[in-house]
C-alpha atoms as a PDB file:
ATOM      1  CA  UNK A   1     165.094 430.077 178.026  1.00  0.00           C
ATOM      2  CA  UNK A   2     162.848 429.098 180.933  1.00  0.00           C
ATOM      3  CA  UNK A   3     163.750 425.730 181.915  1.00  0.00           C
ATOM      4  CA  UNK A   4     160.471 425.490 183.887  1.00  0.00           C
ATOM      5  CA  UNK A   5     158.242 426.289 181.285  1.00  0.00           C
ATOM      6  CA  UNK A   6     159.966 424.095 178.947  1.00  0.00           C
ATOM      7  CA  UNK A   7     160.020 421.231 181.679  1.00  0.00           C
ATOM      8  CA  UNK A   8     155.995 421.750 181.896  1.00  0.00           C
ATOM      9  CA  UNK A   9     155.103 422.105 177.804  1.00  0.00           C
ATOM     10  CA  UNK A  10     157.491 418.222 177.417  1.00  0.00           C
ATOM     11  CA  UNK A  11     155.427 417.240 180.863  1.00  0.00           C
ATOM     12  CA  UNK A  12     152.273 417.866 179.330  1.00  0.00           C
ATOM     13  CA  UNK A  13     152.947 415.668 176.104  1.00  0.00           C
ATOM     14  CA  UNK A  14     152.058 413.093 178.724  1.00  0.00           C
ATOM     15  CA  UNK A  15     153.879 409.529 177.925  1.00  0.00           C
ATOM     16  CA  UNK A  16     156.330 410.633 175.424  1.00  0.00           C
ATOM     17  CA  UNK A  17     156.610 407.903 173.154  1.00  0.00           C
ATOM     18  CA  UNK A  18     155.536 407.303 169.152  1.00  0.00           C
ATOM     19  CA  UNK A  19     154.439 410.566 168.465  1.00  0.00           C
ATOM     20  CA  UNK A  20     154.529 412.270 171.485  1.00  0.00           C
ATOM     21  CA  UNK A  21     158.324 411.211 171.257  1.00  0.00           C
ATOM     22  CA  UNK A  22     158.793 412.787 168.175  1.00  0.00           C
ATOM     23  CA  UNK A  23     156.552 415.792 169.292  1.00  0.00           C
ATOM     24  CA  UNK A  24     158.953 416.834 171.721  1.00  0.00           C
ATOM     25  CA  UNK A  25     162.083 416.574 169.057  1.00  0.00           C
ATOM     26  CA  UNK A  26     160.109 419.214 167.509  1.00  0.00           C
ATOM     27  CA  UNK A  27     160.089 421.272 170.271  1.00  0.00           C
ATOM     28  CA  UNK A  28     164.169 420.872 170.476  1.00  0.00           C
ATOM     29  CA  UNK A  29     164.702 421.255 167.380  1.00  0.00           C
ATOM     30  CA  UNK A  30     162.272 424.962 167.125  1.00  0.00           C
ATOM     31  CA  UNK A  31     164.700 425.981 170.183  1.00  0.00           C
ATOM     32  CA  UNK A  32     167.784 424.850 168.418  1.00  0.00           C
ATOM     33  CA  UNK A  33     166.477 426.281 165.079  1.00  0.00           C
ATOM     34  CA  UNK A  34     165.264 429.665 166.280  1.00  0.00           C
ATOM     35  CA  UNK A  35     168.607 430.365 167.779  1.00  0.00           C
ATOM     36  CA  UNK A  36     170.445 429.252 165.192  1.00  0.00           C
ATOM     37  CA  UNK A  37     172.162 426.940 166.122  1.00  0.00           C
ATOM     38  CA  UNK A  38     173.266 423.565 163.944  1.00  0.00           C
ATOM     39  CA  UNK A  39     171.881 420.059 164.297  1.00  0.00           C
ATOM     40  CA  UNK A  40     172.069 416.634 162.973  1.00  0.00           C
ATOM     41  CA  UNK A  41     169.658 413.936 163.314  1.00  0.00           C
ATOM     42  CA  UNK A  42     170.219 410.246 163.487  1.00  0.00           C
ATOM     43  CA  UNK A  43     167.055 408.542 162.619  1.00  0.00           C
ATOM     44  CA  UNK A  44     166.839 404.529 163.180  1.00  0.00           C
ATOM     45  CA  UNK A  45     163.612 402.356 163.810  1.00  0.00           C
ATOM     46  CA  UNK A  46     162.504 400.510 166.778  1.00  0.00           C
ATOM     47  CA  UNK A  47     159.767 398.530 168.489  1.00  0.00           C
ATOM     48  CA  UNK A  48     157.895 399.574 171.559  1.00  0.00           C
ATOM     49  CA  UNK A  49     155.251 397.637 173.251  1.00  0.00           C
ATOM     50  CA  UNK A  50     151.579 399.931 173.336  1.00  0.00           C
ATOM     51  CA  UNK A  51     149.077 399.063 175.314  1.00  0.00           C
ATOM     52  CA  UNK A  52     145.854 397.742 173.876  1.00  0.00           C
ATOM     53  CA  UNK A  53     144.479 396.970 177.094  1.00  0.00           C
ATOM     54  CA  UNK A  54     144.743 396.305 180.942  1.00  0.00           C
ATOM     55  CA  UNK A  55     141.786 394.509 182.650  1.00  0.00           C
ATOM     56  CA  UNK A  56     142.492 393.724 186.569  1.00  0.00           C
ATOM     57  CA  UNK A  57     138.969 392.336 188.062  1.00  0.00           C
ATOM     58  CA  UNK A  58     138.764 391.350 191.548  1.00  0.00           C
ATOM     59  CA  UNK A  59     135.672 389.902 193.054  1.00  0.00           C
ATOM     60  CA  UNK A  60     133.571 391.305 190.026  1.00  0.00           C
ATOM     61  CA  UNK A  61     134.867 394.710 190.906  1.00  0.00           C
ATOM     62  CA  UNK A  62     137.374 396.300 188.263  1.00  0.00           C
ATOM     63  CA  UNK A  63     140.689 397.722 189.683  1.00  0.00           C
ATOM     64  CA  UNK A  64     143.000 400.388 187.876  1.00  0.00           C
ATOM     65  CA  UNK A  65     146.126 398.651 186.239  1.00  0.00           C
ATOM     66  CA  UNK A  66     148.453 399.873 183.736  1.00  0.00           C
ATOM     67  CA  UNK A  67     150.477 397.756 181.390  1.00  0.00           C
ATOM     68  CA  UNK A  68     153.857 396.833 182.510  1.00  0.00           C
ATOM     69  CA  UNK A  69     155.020 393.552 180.021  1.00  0.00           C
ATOM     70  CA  UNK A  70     155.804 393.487 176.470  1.00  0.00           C
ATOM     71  CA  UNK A  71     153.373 390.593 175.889  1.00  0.00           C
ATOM     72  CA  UNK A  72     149.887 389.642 175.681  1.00  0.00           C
ATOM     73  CA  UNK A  73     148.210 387.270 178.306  1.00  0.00           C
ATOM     74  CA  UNK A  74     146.593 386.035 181.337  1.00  0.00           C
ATOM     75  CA  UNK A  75     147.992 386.885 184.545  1.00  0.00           C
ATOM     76  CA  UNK A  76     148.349 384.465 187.368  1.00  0.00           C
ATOM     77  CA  UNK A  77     147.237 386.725 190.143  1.00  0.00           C
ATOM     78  CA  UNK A  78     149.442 384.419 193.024  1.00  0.00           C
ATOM     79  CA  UNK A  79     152.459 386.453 191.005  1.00  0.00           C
ATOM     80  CA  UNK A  80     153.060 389.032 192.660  1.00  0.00           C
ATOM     81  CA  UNK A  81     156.173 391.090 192.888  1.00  0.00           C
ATOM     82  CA  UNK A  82     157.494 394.646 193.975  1.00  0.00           C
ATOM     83  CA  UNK A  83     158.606 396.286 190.809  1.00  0.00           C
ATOM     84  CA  UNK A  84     161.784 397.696 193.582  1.00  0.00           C
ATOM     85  CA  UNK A  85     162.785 394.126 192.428  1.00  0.00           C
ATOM     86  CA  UNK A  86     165.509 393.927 189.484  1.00  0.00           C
ATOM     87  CA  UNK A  87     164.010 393.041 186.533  1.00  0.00           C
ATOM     88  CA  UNK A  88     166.730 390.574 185.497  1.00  0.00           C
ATOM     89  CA  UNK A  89     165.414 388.276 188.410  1.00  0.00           C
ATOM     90  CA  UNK A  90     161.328 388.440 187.094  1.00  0.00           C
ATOM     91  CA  UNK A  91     162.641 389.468 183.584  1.00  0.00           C
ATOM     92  CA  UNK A  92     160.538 385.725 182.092  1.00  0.00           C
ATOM     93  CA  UNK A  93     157.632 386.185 184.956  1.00  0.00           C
ATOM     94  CA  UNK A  94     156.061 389.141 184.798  1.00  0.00           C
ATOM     95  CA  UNK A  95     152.541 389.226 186.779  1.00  0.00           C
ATOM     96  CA  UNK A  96     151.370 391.492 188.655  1.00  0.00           C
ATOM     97  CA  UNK A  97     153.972 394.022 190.290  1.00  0.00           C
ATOM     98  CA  UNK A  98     153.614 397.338 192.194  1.00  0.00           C
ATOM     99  CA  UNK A  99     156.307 399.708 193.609  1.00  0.00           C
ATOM    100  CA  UNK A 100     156.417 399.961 197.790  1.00  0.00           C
ATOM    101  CA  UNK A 101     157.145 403.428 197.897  1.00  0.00           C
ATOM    102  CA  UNK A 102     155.206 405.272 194.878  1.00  0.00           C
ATOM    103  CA  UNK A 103     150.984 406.435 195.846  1.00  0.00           C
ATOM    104  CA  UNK A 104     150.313 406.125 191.731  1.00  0.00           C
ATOM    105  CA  UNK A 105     150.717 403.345 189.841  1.00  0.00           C
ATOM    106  CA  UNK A 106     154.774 403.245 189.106  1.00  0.00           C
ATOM    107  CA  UNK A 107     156.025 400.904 185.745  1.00  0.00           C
ATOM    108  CA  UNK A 108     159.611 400.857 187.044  1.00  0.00           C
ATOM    109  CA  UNK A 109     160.172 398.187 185.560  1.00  0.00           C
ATOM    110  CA  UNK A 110     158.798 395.721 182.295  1.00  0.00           C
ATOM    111  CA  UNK A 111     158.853 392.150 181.399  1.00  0.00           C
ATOM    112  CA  UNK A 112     159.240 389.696 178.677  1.00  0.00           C
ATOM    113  CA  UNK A 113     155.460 388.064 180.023  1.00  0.00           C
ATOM    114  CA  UNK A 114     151.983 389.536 180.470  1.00  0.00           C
ATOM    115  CA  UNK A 115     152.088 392.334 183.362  1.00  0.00           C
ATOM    116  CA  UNK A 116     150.339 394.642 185.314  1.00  0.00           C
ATOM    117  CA  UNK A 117     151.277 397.313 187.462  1.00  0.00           C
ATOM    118  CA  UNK A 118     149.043 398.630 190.226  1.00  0.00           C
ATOM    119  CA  UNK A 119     148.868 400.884 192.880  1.00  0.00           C
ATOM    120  CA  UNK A 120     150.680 399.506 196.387  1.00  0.00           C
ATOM    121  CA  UNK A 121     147.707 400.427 198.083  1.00  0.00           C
ATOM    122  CA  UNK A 122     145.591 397.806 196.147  1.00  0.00           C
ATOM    123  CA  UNK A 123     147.817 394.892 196.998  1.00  0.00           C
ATOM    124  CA  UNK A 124     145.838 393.633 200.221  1.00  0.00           C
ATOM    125  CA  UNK A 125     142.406 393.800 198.113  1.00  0.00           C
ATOM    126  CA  UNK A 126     144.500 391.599 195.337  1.00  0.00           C
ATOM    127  CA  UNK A 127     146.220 389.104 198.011  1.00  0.00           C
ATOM    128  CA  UNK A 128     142.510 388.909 200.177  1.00  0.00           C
ATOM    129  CA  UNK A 129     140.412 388.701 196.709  1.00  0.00           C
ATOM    130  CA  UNK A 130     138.184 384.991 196.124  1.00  0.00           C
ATOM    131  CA  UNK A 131     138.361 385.651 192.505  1.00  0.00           C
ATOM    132  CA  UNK A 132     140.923 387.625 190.494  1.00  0.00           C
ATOM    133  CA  UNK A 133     140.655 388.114 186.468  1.00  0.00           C
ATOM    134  CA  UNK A 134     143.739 389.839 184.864  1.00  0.00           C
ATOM    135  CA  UNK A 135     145.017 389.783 181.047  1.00  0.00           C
ATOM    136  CA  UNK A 136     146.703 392.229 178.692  1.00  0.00           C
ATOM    137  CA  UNK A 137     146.891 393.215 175.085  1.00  0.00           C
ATOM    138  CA  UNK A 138     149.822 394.986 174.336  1.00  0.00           C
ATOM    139  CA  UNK A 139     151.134 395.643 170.620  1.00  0.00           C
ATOM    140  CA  UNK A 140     154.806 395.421 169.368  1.00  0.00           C
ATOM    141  CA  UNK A 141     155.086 398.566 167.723  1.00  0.00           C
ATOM    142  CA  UNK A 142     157.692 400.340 164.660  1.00  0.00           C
ATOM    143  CA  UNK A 143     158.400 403.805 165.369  1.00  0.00           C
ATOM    144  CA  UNK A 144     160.774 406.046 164.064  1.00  0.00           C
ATOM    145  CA  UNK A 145     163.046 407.610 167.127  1.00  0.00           C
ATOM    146  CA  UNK A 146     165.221 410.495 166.552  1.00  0.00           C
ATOM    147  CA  UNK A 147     168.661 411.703 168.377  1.00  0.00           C
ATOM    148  CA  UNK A 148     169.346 415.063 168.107  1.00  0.00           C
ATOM    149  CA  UNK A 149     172.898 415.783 167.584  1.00  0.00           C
ATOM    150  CA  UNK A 150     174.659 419.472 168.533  1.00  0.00           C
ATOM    151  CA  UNK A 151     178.333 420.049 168.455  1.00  0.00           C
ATOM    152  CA  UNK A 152     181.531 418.262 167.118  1.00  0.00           C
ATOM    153  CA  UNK A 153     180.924 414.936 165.945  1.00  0.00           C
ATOM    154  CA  UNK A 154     184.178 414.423 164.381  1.00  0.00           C
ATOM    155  CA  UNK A 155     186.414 414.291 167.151  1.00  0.00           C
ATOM    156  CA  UNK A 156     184.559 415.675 170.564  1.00  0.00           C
ATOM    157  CA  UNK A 157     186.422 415.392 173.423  1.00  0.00           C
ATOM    158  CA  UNK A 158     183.665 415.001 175.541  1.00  0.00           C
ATOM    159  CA  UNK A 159     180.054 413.725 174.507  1.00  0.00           C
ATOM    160  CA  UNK A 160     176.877 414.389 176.521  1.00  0.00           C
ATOM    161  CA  UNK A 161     173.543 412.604 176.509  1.00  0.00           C
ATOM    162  CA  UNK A 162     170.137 413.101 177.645  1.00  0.00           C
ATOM    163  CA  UNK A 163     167.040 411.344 177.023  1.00  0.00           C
ATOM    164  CA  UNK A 164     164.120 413.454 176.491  1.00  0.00           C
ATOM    165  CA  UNK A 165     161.008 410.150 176.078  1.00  0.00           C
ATOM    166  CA  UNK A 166     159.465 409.246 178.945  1.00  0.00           C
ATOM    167  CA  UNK A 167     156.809 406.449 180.757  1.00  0.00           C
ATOM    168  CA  UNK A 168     154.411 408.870 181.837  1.00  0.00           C
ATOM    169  CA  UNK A 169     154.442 412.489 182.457  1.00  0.00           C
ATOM    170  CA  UNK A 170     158.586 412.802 183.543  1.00  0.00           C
ATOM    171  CA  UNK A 171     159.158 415.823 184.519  1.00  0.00           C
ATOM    172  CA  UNK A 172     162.608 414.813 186.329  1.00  0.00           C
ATOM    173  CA  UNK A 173     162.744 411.521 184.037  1.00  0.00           C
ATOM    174  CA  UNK A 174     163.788 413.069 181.879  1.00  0.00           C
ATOM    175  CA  UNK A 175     162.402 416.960 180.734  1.00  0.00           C
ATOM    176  CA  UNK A 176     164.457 417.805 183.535  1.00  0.00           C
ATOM    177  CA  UNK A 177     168.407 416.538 182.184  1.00  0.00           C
ATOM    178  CA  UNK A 178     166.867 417.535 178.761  1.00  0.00           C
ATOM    179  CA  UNK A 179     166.612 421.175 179.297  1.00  0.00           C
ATOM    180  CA  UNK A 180     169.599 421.173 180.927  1.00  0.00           C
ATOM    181  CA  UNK A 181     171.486 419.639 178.235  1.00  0.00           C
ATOM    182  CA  UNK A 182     169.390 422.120 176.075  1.00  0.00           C
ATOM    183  CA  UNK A 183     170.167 425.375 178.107  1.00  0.00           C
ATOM    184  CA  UNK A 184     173.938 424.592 178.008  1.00  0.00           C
ATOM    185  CA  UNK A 185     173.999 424.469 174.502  1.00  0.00           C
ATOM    186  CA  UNK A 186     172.465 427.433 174.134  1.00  0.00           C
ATOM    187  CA  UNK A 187     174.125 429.443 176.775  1.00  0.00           C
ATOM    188  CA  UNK A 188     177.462 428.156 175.553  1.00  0.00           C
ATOM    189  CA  UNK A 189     177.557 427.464 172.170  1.00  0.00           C
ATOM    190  CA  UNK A 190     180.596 429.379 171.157  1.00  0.00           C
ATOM    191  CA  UNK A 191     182.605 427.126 173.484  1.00  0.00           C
ATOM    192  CA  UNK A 192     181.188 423.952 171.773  1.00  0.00           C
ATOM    193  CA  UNK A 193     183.661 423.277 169.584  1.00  0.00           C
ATOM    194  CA  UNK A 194     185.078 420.199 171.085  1.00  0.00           C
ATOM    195  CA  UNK A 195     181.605 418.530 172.606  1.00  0.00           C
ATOM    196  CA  UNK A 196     178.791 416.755 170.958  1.00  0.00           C
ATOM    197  CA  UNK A 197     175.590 416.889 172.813  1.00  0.00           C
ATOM    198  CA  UNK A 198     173.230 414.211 171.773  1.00  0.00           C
ATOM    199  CA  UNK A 199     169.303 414.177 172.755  1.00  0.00           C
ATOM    200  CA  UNK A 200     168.101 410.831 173.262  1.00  0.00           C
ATOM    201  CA  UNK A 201     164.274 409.875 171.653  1.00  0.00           C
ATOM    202  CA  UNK A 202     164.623 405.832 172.671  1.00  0.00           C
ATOM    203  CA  UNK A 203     166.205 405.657 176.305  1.00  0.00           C
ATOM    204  CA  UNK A 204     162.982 404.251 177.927  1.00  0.00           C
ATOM    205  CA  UNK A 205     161.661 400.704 176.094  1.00  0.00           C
ATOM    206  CA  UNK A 206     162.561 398.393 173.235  1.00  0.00           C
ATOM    207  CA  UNK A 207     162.437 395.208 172.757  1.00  0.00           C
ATOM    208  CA  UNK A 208     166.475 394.738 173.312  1.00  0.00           C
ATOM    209  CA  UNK A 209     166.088 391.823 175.827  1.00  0.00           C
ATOM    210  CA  UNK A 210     167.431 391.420 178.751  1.00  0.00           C
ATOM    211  CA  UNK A 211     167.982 395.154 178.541  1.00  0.00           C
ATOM    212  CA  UNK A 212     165.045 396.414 177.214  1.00  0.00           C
ATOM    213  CA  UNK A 213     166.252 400.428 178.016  1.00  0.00           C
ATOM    214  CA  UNK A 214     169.202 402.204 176.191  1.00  0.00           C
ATOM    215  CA  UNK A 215     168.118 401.453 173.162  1.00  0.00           C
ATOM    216  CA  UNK A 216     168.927 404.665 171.836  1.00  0.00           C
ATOM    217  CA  UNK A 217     172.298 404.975 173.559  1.00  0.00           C
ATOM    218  CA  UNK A 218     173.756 401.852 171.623  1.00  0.00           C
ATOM    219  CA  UNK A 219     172.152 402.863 168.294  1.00  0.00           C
ATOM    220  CA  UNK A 220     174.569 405.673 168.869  1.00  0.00           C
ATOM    221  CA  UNK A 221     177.378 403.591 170.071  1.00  0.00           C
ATOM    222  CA  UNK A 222     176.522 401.526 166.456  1.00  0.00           C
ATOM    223  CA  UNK A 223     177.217 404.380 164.903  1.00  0.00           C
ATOM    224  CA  UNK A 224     179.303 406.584 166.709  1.00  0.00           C
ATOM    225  CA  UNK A 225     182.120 404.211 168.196  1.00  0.00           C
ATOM    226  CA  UNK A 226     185.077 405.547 166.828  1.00  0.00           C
ATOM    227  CA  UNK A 227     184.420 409.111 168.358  1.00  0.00           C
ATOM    228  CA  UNK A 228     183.425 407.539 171.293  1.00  0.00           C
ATOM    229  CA  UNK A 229     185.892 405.556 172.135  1.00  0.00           C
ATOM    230  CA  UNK A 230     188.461 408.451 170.848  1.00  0.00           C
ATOM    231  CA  UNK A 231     186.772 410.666 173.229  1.00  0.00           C
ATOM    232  CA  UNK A 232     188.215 411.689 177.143  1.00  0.00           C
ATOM    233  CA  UNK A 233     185.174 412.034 178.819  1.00  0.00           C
ATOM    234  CA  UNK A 234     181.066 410.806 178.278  1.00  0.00           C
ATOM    235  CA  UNK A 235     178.487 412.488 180.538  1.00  0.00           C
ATOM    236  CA  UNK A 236     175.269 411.304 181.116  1.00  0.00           C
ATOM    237  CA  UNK A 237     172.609 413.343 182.375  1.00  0.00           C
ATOM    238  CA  UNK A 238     169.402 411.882 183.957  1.00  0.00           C
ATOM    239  CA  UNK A 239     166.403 412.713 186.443  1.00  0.00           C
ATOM    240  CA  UNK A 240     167.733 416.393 188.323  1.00  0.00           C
ATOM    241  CA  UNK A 241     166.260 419.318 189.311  1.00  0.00           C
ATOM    242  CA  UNK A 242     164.335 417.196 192.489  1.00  0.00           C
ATOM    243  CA  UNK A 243     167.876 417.664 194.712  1.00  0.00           C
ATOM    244  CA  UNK A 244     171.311 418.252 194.521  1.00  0.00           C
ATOM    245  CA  UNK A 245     173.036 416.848 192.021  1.00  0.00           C
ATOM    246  CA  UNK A 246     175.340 414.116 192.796  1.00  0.00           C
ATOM    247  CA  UNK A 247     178.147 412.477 189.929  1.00  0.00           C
ATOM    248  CA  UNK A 248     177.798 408.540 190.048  1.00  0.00           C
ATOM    249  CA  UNK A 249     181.118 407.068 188.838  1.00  0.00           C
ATOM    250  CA  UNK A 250     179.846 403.355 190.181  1.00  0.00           C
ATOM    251  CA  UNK A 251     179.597 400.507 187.943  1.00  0.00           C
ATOM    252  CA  UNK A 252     176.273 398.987 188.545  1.00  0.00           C
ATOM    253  CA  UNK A 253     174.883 402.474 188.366  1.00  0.00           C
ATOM    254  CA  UNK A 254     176.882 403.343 185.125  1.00  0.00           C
ATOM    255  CA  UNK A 255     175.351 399.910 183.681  1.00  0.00           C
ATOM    256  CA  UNK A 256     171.778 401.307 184.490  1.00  0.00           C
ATOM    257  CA  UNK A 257     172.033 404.933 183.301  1.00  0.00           C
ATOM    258  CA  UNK A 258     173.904 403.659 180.332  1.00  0.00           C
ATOM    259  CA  UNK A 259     173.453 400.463 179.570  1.00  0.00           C
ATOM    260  CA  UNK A 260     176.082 400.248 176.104  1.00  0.00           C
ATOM    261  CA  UNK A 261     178.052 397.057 174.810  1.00  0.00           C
ATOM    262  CA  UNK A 262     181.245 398.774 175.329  1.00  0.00           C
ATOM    263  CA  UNK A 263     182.247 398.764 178.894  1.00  0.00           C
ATOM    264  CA  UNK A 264     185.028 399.702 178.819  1.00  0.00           C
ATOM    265  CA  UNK A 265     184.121 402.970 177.735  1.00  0.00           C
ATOM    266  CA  UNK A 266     182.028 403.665 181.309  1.00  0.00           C
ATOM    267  CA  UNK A 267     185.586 403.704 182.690  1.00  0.00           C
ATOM    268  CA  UNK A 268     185.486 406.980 181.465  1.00  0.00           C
ATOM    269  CA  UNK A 269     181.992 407.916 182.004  1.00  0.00           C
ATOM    270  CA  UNK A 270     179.707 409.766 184.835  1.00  0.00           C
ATOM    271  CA  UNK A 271     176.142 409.786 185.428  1.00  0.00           C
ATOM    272  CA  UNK A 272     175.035 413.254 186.693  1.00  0.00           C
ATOM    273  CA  UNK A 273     171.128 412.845 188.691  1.00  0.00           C
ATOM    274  CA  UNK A 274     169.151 414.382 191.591  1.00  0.00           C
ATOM    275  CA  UNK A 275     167.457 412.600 194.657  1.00  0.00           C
ATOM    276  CA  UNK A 276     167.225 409.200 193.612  1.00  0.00           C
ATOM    277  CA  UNK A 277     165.183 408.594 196.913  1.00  0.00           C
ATOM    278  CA  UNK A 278     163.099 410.875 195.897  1.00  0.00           C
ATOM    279  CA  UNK A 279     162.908 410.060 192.284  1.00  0.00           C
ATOM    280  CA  UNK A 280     161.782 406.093 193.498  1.00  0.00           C
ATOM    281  CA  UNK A 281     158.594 407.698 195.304  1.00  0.00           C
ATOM    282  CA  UNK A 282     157.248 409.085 191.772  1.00  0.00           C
ATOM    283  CA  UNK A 283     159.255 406.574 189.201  1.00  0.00           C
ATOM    284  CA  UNK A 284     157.439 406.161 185.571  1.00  0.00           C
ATOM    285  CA  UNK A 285     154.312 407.415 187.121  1.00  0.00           C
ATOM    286  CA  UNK A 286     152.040 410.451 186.566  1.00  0.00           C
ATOM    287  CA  UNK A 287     153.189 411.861 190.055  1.00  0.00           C
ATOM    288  CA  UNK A 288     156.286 412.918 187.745  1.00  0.00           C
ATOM    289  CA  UNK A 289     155.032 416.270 187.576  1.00  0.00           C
ATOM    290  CA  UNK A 290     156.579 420.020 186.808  1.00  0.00           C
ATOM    291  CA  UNK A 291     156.316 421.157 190.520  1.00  0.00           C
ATOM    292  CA  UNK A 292     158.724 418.772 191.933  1.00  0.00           C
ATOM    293  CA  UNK A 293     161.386 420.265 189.922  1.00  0.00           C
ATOM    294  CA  UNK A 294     163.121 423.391 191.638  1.00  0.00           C
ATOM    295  CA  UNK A 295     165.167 425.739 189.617  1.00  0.00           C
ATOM    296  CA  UNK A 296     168.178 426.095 192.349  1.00  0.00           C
ATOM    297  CA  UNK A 297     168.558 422.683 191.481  1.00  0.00           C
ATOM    298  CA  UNK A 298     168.537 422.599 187.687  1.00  0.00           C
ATOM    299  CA  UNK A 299     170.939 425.591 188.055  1.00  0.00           C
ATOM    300  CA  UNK A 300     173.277 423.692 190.260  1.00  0.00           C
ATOM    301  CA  UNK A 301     173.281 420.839 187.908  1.00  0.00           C
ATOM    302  CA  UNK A 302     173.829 423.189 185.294  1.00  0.00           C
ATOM    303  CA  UNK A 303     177.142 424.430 186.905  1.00  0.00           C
ATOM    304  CA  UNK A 304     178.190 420.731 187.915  1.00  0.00           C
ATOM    305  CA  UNK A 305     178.174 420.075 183.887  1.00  0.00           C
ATOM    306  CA  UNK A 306     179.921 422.689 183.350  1.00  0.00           C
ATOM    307  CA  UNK A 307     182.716 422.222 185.627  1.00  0.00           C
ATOM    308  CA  UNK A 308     183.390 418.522 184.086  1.00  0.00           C
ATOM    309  CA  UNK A 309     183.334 420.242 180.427  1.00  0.00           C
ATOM    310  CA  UNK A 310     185.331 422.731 181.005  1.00  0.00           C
ATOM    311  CA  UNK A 311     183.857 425.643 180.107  1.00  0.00           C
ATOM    312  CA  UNK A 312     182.428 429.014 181.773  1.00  0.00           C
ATOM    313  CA  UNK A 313     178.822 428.997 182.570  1.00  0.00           C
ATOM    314  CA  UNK A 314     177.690 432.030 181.028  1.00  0.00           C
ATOM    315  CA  UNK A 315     175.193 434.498 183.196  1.00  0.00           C
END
């Protein structure tokens, strides 16, 4: 399989949620099918908030804005945030936010008010502006979500997740940990027999609130909580391929990549990523694209996972 390729046909989906979600579970599923190899599917509904519209007006003059709030509304334009912020401190403001270190316009994060992210470079026109006009119309949306599910799922010893929606284009958030996963299932399937892989359509947004990401993950845990708490090991694997990979066994960062009701259970789980530094500078933008992603990377990422399953990575 050519990870790249694959990375660039999920990429070009563009924001994969609703049916661009469910478009790329296709495409896993063709792999997954045409190499015959098993799968499950666990199928659940959830709400997502589309936008219906972002107007940002300053001075007369309209200003690109993308919806960043799960509400409709006026925006007070004196709030004003960097979306670097956590969103548990804003998570009841909203307004408009922007992220310091991203050129595009970056939705790291969302809120439970009207919001608006912009572009960093547009914040002294928005602070010096006489007259600001912003609302949004945003729409709670059902959607189906699917998780894909490849290996044991009776008694796994060790149970890896990837996410493969997206805000925006994400190409390392997260085609990247997705083809991974995907390419060490395929190159590897005959030593499967005591892992569960499980492919992640509703990591990004819900309306869970506080945590409005991982929905997905603790739909599985729902379901799945006997085998997971049975289990030795869970892996998580999220944004590579822009660095060297790096295992996070820290709590806060655990809580982040997989935000589940059981914590106990992240005493026995890692988070496998790439530059997170690096990652920040493009976060849930469209300057997640294909080119940043490096196949020395993916392939040391690739052995990394392999290592902690305990299995030989195939040539």
């Amino acid at each position: 399989m050519n990870k790249i390729e694959l990375i660039k046909k999920l990429s070009n989906l563009g924001e994969r949620q609703k049916n661009q979600a469910l478009k790329a579970a296709e495409m896993i599923k063709r792999i997954l099918y045409k190499s015959g190899i098993p799968f499950s599917l666990n199928k659940f509904f959830t709400y997502i908030p589309v936008e219906k519209s972002a107007f940002l007006e300053i001075n007369g003059k309209k200003l690109k804005a993308k919806n960043s709030g799960f509400v409709s509304g006026k925006i007070n334009p004196v709030d004003i945030s960097s979306s670097l912020i956590s969103s548990r401190f804003l998570i009841d403001k909203g307004g408009i936010n922007f992220n310091p270190l991203c050129r595009g316009i970056s939705k790291s994060n969302f809120y439970f008010a009207p919001s608006l992210a912009v572009k960093a470079k547009d914040l002294r026109k928005i602070i010096e502006a006489k007259k600001i006009k912003a609302k949004v119309k945003v729409k709670k949306q059902r959607v189906i979500s699917e998780q894909i599910l490849v290996g044991n799922k009776i008694n796994p010893k060790i149970i890896i997740f990837s996410h493969y929606d997206s805000i925006d284009t994400g190409a390392i958030d997260n085609a990247s940990g997705t083809v991974v996963a995907l390419n060490l299932v395929l190159k590897n399937f005959l030593h499967l027999s005591n892992l569960l892989f499980v492919f992640d359509g509703n990591e990004e947004l819900s309306y869970d609130y506080p945590i409005y990401w991982g929905h997905g993950y603790r739909m599985f845990e729902n379901k799945y909580k006997k085998i997971m708490k049975n289990c030795k090991k869970l892996i998580v694997i999220d944004s590579v391929g822009n660095g060297k990979p790096v295992i996070f066994t820290d709590k806060k960062i655990l809580n982040l990549a997989f935000p589940i009701k059981n914590k106990q259970l992240l005493k026995k789980t890692i988070t496998i990523s790439g530059d997170i530094d690096k990652l920040m500078k493009i976060y849930h933008s469209n300057l997640d694209i294909p080119s940043l992603v490096k196949k020395e990377y993916l392939e040391l990422t690739e052995k990394l996972v392999s290592i902690n399953l305990q299995i030989p990575l195939e040539v």
